[in-house]
Protein backbone atom coordinates (compact mmCIF):
# COMPACT_ATOMS: atom_id res chain seq x y z
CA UNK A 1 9.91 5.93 14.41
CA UNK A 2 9.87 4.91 10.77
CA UNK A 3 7.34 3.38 8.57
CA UNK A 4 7.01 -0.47 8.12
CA UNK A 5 8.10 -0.90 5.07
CA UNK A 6 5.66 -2.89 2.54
CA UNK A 7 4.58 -0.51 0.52
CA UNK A 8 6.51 0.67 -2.70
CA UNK A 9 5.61 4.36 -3.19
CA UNK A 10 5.07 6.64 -6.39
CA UNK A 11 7.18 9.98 -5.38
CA UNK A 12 3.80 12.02 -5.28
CA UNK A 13 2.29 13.46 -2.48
CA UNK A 14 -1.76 14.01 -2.70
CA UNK A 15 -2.96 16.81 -0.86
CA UNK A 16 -6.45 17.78 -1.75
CA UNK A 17 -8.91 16.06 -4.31
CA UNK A 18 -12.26 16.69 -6.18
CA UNK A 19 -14.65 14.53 -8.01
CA UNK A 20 -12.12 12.74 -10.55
CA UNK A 21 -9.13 14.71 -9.83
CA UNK A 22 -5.87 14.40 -7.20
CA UNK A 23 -3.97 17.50 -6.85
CA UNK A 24 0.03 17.30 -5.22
CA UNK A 25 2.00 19.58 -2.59
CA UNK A 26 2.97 21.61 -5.71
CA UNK A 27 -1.16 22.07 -6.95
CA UNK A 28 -0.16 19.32 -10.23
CA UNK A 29 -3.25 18.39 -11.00
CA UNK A 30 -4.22 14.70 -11.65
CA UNK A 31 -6.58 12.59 -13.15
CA UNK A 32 -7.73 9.77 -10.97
CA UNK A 33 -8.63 6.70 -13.22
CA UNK A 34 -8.36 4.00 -10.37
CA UNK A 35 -10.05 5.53 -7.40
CA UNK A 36 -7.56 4.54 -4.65
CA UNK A 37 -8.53 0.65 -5.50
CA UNK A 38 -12.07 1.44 -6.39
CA UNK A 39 -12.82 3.24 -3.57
CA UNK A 40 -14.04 6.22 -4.46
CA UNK A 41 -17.24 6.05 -6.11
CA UNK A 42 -19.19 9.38 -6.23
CA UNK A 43 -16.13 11.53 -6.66
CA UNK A 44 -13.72 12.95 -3.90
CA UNK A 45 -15.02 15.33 -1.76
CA UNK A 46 -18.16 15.66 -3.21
CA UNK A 47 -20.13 18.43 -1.59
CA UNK A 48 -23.02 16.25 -0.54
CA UNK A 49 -20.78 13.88 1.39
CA UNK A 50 -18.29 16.63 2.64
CA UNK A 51 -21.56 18.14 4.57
CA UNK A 52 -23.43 15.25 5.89
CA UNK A 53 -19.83 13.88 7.04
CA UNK A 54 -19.33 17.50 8.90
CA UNK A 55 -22.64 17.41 10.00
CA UNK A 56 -22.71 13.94 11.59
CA UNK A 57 -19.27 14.07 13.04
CA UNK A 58 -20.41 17.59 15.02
CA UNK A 59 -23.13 15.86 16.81
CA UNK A 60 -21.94 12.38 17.28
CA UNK A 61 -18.74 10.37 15.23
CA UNK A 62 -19.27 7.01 17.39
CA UNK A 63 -20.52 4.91 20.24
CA UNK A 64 -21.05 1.39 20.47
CA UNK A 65 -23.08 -1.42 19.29
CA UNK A 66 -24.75 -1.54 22.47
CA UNK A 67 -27.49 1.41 21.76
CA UNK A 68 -29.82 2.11 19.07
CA UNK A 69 -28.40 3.40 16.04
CA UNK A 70 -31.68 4.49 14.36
CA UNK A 71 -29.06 5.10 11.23
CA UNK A 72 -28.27 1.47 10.81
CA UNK A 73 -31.67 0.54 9.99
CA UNK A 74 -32.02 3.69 7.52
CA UNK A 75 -29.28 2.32 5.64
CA UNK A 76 -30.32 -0.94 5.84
CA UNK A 77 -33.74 -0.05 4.44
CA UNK A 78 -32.09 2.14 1.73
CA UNK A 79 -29.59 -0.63 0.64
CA UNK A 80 -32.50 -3.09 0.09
CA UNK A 81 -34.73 0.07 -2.09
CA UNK A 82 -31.59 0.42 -4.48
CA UNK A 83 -29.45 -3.04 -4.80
CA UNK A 84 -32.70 -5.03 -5.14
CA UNK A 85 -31.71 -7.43 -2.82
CA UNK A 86 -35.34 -7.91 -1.23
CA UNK A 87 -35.14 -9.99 2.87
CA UNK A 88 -31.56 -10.06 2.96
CA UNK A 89 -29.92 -8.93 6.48
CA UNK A 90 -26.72 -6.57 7.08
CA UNK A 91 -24.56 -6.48 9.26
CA UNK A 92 -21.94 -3.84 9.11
CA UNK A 93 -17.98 -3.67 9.90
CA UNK A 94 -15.18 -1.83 8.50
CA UNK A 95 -13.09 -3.47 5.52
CA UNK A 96 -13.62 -5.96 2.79
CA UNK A 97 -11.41 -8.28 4.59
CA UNK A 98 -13.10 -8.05 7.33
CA UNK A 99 -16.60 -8.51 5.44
CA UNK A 100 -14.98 -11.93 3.68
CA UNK A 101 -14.24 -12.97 7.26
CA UNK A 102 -17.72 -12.82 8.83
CA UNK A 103 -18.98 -13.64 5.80
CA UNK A 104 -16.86 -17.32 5.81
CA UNK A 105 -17.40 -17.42 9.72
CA UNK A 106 -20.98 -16.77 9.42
CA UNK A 107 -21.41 -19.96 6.55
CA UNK A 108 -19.66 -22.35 9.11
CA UNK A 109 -21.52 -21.31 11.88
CA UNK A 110 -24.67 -21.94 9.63
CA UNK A 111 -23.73 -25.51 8.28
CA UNK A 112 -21.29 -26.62 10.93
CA UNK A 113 -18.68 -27.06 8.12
CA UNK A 114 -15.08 -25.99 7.98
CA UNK A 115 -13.49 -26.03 4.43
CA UNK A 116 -13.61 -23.70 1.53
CA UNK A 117 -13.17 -23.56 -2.04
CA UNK A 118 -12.43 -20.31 -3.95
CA UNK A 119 -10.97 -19.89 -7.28
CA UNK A 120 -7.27 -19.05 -8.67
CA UNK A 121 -6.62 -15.33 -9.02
CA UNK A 122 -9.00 -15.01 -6.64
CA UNK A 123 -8.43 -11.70 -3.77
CA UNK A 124 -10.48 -12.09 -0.75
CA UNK A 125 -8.40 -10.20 2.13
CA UNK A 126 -5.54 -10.45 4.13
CA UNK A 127 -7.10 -11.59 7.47
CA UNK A 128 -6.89 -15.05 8.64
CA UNK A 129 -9.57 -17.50 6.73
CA UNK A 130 -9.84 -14.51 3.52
CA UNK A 131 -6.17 -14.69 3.00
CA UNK A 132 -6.35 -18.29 3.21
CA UNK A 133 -8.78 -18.15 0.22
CA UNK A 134 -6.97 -15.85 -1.71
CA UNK A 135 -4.52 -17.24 -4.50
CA UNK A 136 -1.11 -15.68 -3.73
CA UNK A 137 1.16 -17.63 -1.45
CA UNK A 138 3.42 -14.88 -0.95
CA UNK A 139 0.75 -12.81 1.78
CA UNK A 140 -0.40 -16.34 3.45
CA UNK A 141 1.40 -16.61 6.63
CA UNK A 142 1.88 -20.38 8.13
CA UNK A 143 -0.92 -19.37 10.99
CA UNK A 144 -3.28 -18.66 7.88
CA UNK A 145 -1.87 -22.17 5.94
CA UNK A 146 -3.76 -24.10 8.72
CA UNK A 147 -7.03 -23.05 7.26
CA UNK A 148 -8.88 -25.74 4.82
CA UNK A 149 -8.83 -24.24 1.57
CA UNK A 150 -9.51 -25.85 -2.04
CA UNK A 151 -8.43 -23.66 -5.17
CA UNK A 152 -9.91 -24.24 -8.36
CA UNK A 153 -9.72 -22.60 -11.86
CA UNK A 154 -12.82 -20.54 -12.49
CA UNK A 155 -15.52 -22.29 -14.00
CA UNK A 156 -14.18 -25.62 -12.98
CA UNK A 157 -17.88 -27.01 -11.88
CA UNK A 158 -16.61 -30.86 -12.35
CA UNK A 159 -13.99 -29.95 -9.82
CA UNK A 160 -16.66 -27.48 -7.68
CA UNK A 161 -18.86 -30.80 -7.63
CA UNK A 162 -15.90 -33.08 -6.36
CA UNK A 163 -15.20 -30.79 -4.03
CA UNK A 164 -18.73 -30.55 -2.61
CA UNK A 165 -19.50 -34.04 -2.68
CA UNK A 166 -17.41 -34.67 -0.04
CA UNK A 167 -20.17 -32.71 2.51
CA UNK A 168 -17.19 -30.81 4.38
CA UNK A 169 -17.48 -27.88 2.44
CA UNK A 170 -18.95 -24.64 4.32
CA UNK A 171 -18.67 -22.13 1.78
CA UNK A 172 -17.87 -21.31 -1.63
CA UNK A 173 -16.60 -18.00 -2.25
CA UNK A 174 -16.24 -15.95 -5.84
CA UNK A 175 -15.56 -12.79 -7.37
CA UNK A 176 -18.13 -12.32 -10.12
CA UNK A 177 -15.17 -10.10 -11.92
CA UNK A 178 -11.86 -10.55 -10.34
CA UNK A 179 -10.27 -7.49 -9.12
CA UNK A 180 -6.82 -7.79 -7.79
CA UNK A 181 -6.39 -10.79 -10.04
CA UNK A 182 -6.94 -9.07 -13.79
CA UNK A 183 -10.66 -8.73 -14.82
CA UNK A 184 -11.55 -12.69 -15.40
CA UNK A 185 -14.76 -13.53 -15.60
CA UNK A 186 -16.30 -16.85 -16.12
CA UNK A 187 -19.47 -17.63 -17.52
CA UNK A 188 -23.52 -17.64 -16.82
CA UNK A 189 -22.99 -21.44 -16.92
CA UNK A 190 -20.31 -21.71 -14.60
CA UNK A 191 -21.93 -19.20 -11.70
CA UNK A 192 -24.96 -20.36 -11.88
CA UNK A 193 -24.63 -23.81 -12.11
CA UNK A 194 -22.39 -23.09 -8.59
CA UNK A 195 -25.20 -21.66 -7.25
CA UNK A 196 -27.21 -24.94 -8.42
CA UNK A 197 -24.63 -27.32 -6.29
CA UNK A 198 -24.11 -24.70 -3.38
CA UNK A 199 -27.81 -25.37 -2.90
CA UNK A 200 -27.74 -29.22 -3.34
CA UNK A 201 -24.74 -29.78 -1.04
CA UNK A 202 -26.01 -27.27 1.63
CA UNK A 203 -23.08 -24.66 1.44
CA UNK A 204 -23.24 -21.26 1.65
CA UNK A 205 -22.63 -19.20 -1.41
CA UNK A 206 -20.45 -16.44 -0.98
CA UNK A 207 -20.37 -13.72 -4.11
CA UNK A 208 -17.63 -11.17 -2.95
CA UNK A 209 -18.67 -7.56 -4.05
CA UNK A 210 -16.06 -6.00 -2.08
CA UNK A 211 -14.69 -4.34 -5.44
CA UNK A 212 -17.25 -4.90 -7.88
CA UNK A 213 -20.34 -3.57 -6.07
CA UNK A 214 -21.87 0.05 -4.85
CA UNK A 215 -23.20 0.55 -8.86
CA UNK A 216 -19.13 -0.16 -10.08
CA UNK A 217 -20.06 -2.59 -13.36
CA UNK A 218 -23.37 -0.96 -14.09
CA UNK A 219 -25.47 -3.46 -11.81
CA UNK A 220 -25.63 -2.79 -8.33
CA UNK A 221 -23.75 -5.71 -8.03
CA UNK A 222 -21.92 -7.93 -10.33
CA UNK A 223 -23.81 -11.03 -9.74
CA UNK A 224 -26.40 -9.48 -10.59
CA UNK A 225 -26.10 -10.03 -14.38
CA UNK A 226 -26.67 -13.26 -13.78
CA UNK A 227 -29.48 -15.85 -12.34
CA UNK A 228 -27.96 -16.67 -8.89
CA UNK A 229 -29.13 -16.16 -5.64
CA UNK A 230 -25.93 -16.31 -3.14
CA UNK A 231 -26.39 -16.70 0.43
CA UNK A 232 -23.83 -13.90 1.65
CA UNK A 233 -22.69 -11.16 -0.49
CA UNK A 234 -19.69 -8.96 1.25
CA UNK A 235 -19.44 -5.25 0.66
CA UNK A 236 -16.68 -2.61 1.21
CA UNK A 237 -14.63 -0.05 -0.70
CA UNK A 238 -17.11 1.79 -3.21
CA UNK A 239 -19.48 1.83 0.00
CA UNK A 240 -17.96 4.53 1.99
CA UNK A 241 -16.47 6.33 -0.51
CA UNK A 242 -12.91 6.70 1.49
CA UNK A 243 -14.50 5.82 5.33
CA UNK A 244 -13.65 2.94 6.01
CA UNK A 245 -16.91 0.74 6.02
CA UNK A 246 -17.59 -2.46 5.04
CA UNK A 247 -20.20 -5.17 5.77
CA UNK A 248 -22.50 -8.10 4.43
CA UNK A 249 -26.04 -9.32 3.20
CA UNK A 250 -27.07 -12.29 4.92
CA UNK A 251 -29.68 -14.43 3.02
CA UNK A 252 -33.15 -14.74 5.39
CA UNK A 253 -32.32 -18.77 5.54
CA UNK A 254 -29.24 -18.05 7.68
CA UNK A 255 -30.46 -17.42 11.69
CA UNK A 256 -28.74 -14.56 14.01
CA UNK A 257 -28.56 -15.21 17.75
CA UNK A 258 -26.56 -12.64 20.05
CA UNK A 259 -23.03 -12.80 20.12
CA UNK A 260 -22.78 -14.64 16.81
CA UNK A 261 -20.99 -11.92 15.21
CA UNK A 262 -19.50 -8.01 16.21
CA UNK A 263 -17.24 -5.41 15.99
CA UNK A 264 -16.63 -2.30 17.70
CA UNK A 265 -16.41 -0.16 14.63
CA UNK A 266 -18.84 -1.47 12.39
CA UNK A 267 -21.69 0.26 11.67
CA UNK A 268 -20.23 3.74 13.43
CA UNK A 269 -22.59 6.72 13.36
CA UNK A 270 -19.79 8.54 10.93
CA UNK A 271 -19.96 4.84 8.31
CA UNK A 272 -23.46 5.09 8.36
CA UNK A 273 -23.41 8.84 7.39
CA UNK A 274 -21.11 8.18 4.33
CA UNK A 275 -22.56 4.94 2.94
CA UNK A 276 -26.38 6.74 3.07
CA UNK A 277 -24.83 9.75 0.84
CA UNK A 278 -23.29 7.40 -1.47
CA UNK A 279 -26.33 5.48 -1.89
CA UNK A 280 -28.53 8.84 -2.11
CA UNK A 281 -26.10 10.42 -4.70
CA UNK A 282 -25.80 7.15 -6.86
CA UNK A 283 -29.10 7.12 -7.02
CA UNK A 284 -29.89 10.82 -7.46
CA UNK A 285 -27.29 11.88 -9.92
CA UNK A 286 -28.07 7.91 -12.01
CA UNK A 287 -24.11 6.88 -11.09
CA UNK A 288 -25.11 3.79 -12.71
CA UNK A 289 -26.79 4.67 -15.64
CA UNK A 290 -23.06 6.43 -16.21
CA UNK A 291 -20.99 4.19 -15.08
CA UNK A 292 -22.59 2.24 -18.32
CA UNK A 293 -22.67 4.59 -20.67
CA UNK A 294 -19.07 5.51 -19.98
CA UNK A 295 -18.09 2.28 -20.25
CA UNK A 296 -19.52 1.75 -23.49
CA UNK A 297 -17.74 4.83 -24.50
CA UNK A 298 -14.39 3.21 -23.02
CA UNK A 299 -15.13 0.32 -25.12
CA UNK A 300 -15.11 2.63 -28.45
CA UNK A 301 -12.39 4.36 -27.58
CA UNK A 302 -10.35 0.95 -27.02
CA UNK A 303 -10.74 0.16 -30.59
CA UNK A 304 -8.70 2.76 -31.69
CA UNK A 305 -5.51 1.07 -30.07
CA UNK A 306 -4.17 -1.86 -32.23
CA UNK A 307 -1.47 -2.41 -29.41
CA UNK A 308 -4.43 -3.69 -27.02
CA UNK A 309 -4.57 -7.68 -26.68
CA UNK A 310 -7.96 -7.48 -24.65
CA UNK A 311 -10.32 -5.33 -23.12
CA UNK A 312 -11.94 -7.11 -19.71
CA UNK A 313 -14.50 -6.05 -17.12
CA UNK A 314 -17.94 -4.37 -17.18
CA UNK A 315 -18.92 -0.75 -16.22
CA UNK A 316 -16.00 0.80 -15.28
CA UNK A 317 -14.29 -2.25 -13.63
CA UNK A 318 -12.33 -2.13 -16.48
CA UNK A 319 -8.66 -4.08 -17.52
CA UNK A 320 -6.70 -2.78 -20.43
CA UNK A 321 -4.44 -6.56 -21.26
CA UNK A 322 -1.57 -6.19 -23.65
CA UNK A 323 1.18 -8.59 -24.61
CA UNK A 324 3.96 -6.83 -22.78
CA UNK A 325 4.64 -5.84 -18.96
CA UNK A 326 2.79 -2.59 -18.29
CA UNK A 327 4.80 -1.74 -15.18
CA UNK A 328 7.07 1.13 -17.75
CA UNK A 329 3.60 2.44 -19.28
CA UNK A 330 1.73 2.63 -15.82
CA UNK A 331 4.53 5.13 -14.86
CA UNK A 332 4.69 7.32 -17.91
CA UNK A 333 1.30 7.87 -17.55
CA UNK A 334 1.48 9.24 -13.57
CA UNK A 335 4.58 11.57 -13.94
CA UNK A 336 4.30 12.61 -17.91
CA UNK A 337 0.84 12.53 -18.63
CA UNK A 338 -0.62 12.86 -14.29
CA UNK A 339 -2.74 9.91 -14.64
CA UNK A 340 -3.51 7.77 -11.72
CA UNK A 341 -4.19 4.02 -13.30
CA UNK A 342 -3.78 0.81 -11.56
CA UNK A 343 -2.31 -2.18 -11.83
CA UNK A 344 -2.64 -6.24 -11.17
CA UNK A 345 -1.61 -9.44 -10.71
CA UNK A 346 -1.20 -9.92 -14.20
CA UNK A 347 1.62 -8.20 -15.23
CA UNK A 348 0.38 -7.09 -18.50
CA UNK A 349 -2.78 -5.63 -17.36
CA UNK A 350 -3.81 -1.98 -16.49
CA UNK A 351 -7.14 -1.73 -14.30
CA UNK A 352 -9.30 1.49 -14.57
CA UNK A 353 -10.89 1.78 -11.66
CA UNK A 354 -12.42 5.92 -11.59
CA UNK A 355 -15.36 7.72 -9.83
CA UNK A 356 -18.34 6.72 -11.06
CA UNK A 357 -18.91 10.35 -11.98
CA UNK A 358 -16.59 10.51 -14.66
CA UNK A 359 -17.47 11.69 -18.56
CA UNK A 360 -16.33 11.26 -21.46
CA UNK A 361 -13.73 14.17 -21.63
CA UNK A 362 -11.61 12.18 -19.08
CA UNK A 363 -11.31 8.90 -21.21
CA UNK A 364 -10.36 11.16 -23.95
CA UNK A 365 -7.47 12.53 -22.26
CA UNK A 366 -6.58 9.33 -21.24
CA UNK A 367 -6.84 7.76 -24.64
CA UNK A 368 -4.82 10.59 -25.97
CA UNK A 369 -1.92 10.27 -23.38
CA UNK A 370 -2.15 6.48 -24.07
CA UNK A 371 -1.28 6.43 -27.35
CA UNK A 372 1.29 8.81 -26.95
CA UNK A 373 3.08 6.72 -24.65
CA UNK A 374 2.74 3.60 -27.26
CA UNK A 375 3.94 5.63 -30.07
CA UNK A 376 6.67 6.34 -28.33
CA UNK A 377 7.61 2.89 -26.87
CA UNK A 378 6.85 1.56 -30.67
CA UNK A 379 10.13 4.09 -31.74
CA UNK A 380 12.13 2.66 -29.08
């Protein structure tokens, strides 16, 4: 049986990895500046996680929703300690689309409204109502067109208020930094005056972490920089750091009853394991106290490139924008120089995406290789 085919592939085969580097069936070593889409966030196979994974899957991997999980509420409890996010509720499942799902369900079931607005650029998922809410045509299928769906431009609140106005409006759903879209972010005006008419129009809030969050900009979470208080934030990727976890905080004002939400998977003794290291280690090796100072270090190092248009992000959810297609750079990099970068919807934009325990010897080798490549192109 072959493969479905919808991914195109580098030509490298990853074997083994530790902290911030990938190593190949032929032991190349790599250096991992994007994190498999920001998913690694305390380094691969960090010893820590390596045991407590062993450990855990030795005396139990999984069972159901349907018993205690004493685990849950350990995570819950430590979640709450070191995001800040004081009487919010979790409940757990297993992607980031999945988390944008429940998370858009969850606002309709709350305000017995059915339309949403997101923003252009925007990347929510690729499940039924997230797709619908995510700005690419191409990936929404006519089953997911059915779904009631406003796109604005970010920081649009005229339009955001039109929109509400009309009272059919169940949630409005943001990324704080765009990921998938190319490091936009709008401005303290813009989210929190949504948050303002959210509030006055009675629809959920929705600030999408799913990339941004788990320490990634320097903040627990993105929103965080600003004044806002949203009603569901949705978690994933940096979370598990490679298990596949996901999940989201559900503001006190919003009710449970049984059967409202679930999942088989969510919440697994094995997730639970994983997201409790990374939230330990974050905290006990200060991955966001790093994650800032490295960025700040980025920053200074990006100076040194005239070639660079823009730099974009915070922390290191970082975009590198030039005025030329990347696509020829991004290459150079993995097979001359073995650096693992990433790339976005906008063409002209590399995203650096690493561990969160990366130093400052790293961005020098990728600063180095960088400007090799430009020199190079600039000869050309």
């Amino acid at each position: 049986m072959s493969l479905f085919d919808v991914y195109p592939l580098f030509n490298i085969t990853p074997v083994r990895a530790k902290d911030v580097y990938v190593y190949d069936e032929n032991d190349n070593e790599y250096l991992d500046l994007y994190g498999g889409h920001a998913v690694i966030s305390i380094g691969h196979s960090h010893p820590t996680y390596v045991k407590n994974i062993s450990e855990q899957v030795a005396k139990m991997g999984f069972y159901s929703n349907s018993i205690q999980n004493p685990m849950q509420v350990d995570l819950a409890n430590k979640l709450e300690a070191l995001s800040g996010c004081k009487n919010y509720e979790l409940f757990l499942c297993n992607s980031g689309a999945e988390a944008n799902e429940n998370a858009l369900k969850l606002a309709s079931f709350h305000n017995h409204k059915k339309k949403i607005v997101a923003f252009k650029n925007g990347f929510h998922g690729r499940t039924s109502a997230a797709v619908a809410a995510t700005d690419n045509p191409k990936i929404i299928a006519p089953i997911n067109a059915q779904q009631e769906v406003e796109i604005l431009a970010l920081g649009d609140l005229v339009g955001l208020e039109k929109a509400l106005v009309k009272n059919d409006v169940c949630a409005v759903i943001v990324e704080f930094i765009q990921g998938v879209g190319g490091l936009d972010e709008s401005t303290a005006e813009f989210y929190e005056g949504a948050d303002v008419l959210c509030k006055k129009y009675n629809t959920c809030f929705i600030a999408d972490e799913v990339q941004s969050g788990f320490g990634r900009t320097g903040d627990f979470f993105a929103f965080q920089k600003y004044n806002v208080s949203p009603d569901i934030i949705s978690i994933a990727k940096g979370m598990g750091n490679g298990f596949p976890v996901g999940g989201i905080l559900i503001h006190p004002s919003i009710k449970a009853s049984f059967g409202l939400l679930g999942t088989t998977f969510g919440g697994n003794h094995l997730a639970c394991a994983a997201t409790l290291t990374v939230l330990n280690v974050l905290e006990e090796e200060n991955l966001m106290e790093n994650a800032k100072e490295i960025s700040a270090y980025f920053i200074k190092k990006s100076k040194e490139i005239p070639e660079l248009k823009k730099l974009k992000g915070r922390g290191l959810m970082l975009g590198l924008e030039f005025d030329f297609p990347i696509a020829a750079l991004r290459k150079n990099l993995i097979y001359k120089h073995k650096i693992f970068t990433g790339s976005a919807k906008n063409p002209n934009l590399i995203r650096i995406l690493p561990p969160l325990t990366i130093q400052k010897k790293h961005i020098d080798v990728f600063f180095e290789a960088l400007k090799s490549e430009l020199a190079v192109s600039s000869l050309q």
